[in-house]
N, C-alpha and C. Protein backbone atom coordinates (compact mmCIF):
# COMPACT_ATOMS: atom_id res chain seq x y z
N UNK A 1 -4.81 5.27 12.42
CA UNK A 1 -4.39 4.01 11.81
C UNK A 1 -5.44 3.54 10.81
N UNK A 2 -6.94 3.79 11.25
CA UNK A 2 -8.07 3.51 10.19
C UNK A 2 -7.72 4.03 8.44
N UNK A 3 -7.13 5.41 8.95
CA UNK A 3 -7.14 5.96 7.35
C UNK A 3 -5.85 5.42 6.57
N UNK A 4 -4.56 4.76 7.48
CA UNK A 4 -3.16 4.36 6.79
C UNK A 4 -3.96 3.21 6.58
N UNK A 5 -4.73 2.31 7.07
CA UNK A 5 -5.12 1.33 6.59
C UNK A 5 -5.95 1.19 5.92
N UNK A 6 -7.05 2.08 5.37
CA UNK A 6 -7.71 2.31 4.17
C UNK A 6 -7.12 2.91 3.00
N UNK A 7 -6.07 3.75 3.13
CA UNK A 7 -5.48 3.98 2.33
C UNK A 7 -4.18 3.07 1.62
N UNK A 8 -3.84 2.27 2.58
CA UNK A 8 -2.83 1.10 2.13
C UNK A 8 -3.95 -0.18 1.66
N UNK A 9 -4.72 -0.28 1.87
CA UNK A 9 -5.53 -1.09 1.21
C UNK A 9 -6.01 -1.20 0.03
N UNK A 10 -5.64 -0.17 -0.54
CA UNK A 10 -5.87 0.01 -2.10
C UNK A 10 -4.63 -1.44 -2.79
N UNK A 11 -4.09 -1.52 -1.75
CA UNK A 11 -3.45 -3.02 -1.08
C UNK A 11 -3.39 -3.64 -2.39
N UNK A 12 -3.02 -3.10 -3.32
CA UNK A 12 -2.69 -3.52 -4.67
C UNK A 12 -3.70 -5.08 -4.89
N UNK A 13 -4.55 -4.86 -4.15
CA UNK A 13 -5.92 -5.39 -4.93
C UNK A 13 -5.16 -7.30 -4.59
N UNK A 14 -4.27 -7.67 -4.48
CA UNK A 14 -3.96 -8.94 -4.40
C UNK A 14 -2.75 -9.22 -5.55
N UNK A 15 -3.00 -8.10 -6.47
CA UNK A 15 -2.57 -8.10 -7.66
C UNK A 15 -0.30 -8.12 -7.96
N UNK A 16 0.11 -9.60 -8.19
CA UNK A 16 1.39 -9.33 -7.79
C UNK A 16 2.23 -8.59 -9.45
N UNK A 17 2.52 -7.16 -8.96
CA UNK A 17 2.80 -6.04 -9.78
C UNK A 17 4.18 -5.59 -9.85
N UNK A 18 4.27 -4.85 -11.11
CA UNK A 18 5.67 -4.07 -10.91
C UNK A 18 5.45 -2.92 -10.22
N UNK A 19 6.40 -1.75 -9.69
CA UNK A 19 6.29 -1.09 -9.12
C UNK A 19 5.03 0.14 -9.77
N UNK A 20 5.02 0.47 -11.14
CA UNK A 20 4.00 1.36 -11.25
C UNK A 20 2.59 0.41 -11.14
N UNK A 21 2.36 -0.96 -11.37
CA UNK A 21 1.13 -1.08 -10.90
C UNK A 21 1.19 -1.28 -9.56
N UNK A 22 1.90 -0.90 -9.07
CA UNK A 22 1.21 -1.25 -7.13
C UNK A 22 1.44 0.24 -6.87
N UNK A 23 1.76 1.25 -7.73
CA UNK A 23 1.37 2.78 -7.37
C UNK A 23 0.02 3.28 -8.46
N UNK A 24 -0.04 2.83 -9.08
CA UNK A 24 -1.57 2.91 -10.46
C UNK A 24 -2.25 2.40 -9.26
N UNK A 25 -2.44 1.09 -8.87
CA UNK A 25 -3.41 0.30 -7.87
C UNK A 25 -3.91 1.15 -6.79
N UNK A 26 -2.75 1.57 -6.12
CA UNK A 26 -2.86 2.22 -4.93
C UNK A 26 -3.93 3.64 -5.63
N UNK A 27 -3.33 4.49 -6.74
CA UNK A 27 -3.71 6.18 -6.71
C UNK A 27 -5.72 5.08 -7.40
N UNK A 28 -5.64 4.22 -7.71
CA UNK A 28 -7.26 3.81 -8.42
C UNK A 28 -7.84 3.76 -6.63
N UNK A 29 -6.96 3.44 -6.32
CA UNK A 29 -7.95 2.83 -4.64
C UNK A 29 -8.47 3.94 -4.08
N UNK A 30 -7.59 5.16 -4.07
CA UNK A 30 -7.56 6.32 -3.30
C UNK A 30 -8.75 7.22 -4.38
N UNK A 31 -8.58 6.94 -5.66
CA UNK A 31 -10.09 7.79 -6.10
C UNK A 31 -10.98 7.20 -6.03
N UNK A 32 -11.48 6.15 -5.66
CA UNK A 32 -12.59 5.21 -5.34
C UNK A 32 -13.08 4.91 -4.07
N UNK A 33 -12.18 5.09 -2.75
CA UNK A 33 -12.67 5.68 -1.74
C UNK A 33 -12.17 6.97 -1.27
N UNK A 34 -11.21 7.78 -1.27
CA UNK A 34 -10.82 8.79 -0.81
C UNK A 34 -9.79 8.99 0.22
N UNK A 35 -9.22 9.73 -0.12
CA UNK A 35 -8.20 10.03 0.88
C UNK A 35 -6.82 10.30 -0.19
N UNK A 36 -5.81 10.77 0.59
CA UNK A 36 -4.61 10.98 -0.27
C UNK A 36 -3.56 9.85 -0.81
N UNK A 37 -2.77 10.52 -2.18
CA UNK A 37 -2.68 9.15 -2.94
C UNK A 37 -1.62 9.83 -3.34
N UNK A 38 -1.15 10.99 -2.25
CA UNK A 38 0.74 11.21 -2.75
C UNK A 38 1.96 9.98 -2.38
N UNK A 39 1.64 9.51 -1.42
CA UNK A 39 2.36 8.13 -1.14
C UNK A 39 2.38 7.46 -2.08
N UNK A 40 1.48 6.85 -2.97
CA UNK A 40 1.37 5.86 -4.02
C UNK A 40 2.68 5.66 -4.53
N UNK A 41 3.15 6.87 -4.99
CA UNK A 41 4.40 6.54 -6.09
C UNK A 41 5.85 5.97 -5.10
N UNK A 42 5.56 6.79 -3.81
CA UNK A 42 6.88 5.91 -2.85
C UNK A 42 6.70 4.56 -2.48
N UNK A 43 5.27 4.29 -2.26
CA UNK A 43 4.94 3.20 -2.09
C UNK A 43 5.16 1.83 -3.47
N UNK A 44 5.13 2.39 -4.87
CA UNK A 44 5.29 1.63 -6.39
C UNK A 44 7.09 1.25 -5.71
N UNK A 45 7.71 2.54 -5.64
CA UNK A 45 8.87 2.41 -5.67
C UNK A 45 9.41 1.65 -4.63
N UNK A 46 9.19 1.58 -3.42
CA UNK A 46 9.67 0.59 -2.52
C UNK A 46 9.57 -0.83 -2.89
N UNK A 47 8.29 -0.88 -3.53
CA UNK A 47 7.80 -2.16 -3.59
C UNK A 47 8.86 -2.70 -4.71
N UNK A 48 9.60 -2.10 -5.63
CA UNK A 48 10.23 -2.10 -6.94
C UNK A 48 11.77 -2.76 -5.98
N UNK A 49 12.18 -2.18 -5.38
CA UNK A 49 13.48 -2.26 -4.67
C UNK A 49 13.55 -3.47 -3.82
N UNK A 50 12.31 -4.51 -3.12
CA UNK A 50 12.40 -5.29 -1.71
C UNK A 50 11.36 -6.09 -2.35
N UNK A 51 11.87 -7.05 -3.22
CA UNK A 51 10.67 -8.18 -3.35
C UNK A 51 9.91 -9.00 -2.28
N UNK A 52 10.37 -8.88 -0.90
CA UNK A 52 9.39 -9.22 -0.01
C UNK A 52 8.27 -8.47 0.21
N UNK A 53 8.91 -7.10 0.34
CA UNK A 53 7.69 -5.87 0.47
C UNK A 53 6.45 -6.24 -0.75
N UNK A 54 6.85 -5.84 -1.92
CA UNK A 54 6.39 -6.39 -3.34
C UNK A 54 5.42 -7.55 -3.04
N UNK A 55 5.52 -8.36 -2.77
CA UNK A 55 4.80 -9.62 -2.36
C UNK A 55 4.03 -9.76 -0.90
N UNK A 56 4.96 -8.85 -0.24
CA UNK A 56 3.79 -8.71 1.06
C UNK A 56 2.60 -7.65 0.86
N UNK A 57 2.64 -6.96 0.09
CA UNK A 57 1.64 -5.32 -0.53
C UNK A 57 0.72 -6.35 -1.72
N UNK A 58 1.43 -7.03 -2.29
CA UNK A 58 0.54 -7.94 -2.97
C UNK A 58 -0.43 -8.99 -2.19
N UNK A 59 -0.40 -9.18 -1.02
CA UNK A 59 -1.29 -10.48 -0.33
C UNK A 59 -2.13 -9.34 0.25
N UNK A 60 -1.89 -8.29 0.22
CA UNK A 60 -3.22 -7.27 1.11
C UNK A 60 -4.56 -6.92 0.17
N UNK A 61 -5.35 -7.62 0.87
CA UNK A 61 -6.94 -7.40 0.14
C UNK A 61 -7.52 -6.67 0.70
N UNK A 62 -7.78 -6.56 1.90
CA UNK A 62 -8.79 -5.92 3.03
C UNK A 62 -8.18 -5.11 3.74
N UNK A 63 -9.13 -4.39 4.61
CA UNK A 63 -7.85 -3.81 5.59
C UNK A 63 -7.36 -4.68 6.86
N UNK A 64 -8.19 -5.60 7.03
CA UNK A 64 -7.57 -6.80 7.56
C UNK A 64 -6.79 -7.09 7.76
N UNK A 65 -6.31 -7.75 6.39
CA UNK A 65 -5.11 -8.00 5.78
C UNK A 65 -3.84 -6.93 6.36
N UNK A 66 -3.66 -5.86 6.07
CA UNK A 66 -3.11 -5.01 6.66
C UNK A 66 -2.89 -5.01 7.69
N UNK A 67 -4.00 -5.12 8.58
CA UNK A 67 -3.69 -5.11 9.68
C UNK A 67 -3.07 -5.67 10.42
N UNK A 68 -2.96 -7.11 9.43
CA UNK A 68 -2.24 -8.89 9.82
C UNK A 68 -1.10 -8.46 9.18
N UNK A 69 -0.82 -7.63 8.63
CA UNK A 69 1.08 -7.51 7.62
C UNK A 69 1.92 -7.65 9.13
N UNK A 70 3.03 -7.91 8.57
CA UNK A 70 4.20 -7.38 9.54
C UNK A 70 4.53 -6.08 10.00
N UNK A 71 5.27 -5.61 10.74
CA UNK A 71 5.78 -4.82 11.22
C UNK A 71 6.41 -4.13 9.86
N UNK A 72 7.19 -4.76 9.44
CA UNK A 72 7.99 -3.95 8.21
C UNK A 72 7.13 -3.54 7.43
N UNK A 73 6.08 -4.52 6.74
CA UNK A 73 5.23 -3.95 5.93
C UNK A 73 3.85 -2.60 6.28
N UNK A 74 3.91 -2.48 7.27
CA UNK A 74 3.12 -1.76 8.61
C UNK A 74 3.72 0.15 8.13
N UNK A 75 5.61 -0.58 8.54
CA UNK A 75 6.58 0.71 8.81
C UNK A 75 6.68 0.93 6.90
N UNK A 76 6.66 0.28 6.65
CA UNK A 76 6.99 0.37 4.38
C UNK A 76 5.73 1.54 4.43
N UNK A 77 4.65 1.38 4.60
CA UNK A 77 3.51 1.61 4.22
C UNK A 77 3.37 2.78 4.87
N UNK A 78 3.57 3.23 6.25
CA UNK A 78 3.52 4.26 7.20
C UNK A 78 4.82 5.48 6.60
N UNK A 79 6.09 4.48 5.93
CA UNK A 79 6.81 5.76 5.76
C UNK A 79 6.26 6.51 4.32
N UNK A 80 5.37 5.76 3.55
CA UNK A 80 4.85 6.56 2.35
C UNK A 80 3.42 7.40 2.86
N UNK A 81 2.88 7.13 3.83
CA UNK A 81 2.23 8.16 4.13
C UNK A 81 1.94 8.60 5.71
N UNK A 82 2.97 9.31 5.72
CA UNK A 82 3.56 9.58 7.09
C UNK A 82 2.23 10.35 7.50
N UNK A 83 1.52 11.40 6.98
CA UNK A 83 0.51 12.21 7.83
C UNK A 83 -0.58 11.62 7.72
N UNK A 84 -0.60 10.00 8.22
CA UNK A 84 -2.34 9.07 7.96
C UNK A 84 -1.67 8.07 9.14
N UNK A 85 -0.78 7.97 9.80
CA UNK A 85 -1.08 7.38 10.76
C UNK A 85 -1.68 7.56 12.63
């Protein structure tokens, strides 16, 4: 769960985005600490389709934050990178 939550923490920075910046956000997060950043683009795209998601991926700063998301935003985030939880 440490690494879905370091890796979802690239957590589009706070930043409320269209779908390629909350997958740009995400693949900058993932070369700046590490780890994989093939999810990113499912993750842009969900966020594009469910303006709650969109706005809940936007309030994540920390992994904290993440950790405090909902369930949905938990399962959004887990189905773009299924082999990090």
């Amino acid at each position: 769960m440490k690494k879905l939550i370091a890796l979802a923490a690239f957590a589009l920075l706070g930043l409320p985005a269209a779908a390629n910046d909350t997958a740009d956000n995400c693949k900058a997060y993932v070369a700046e600490n590490g780890g994989d950043a093939s999810g990113c683009d499912c993750l842009g795209a969900a966020a594009a389709k469910d303006a709650a998601l969109k706005e809940a991926l936007a309030a994540i700063k920390t992994p904290a934050d993440l950790d405090a998301a909902s369930e949905a935003t938990k399962a959004a985030v887990q189905a773009c990178f299924p082999d990090n939880g």
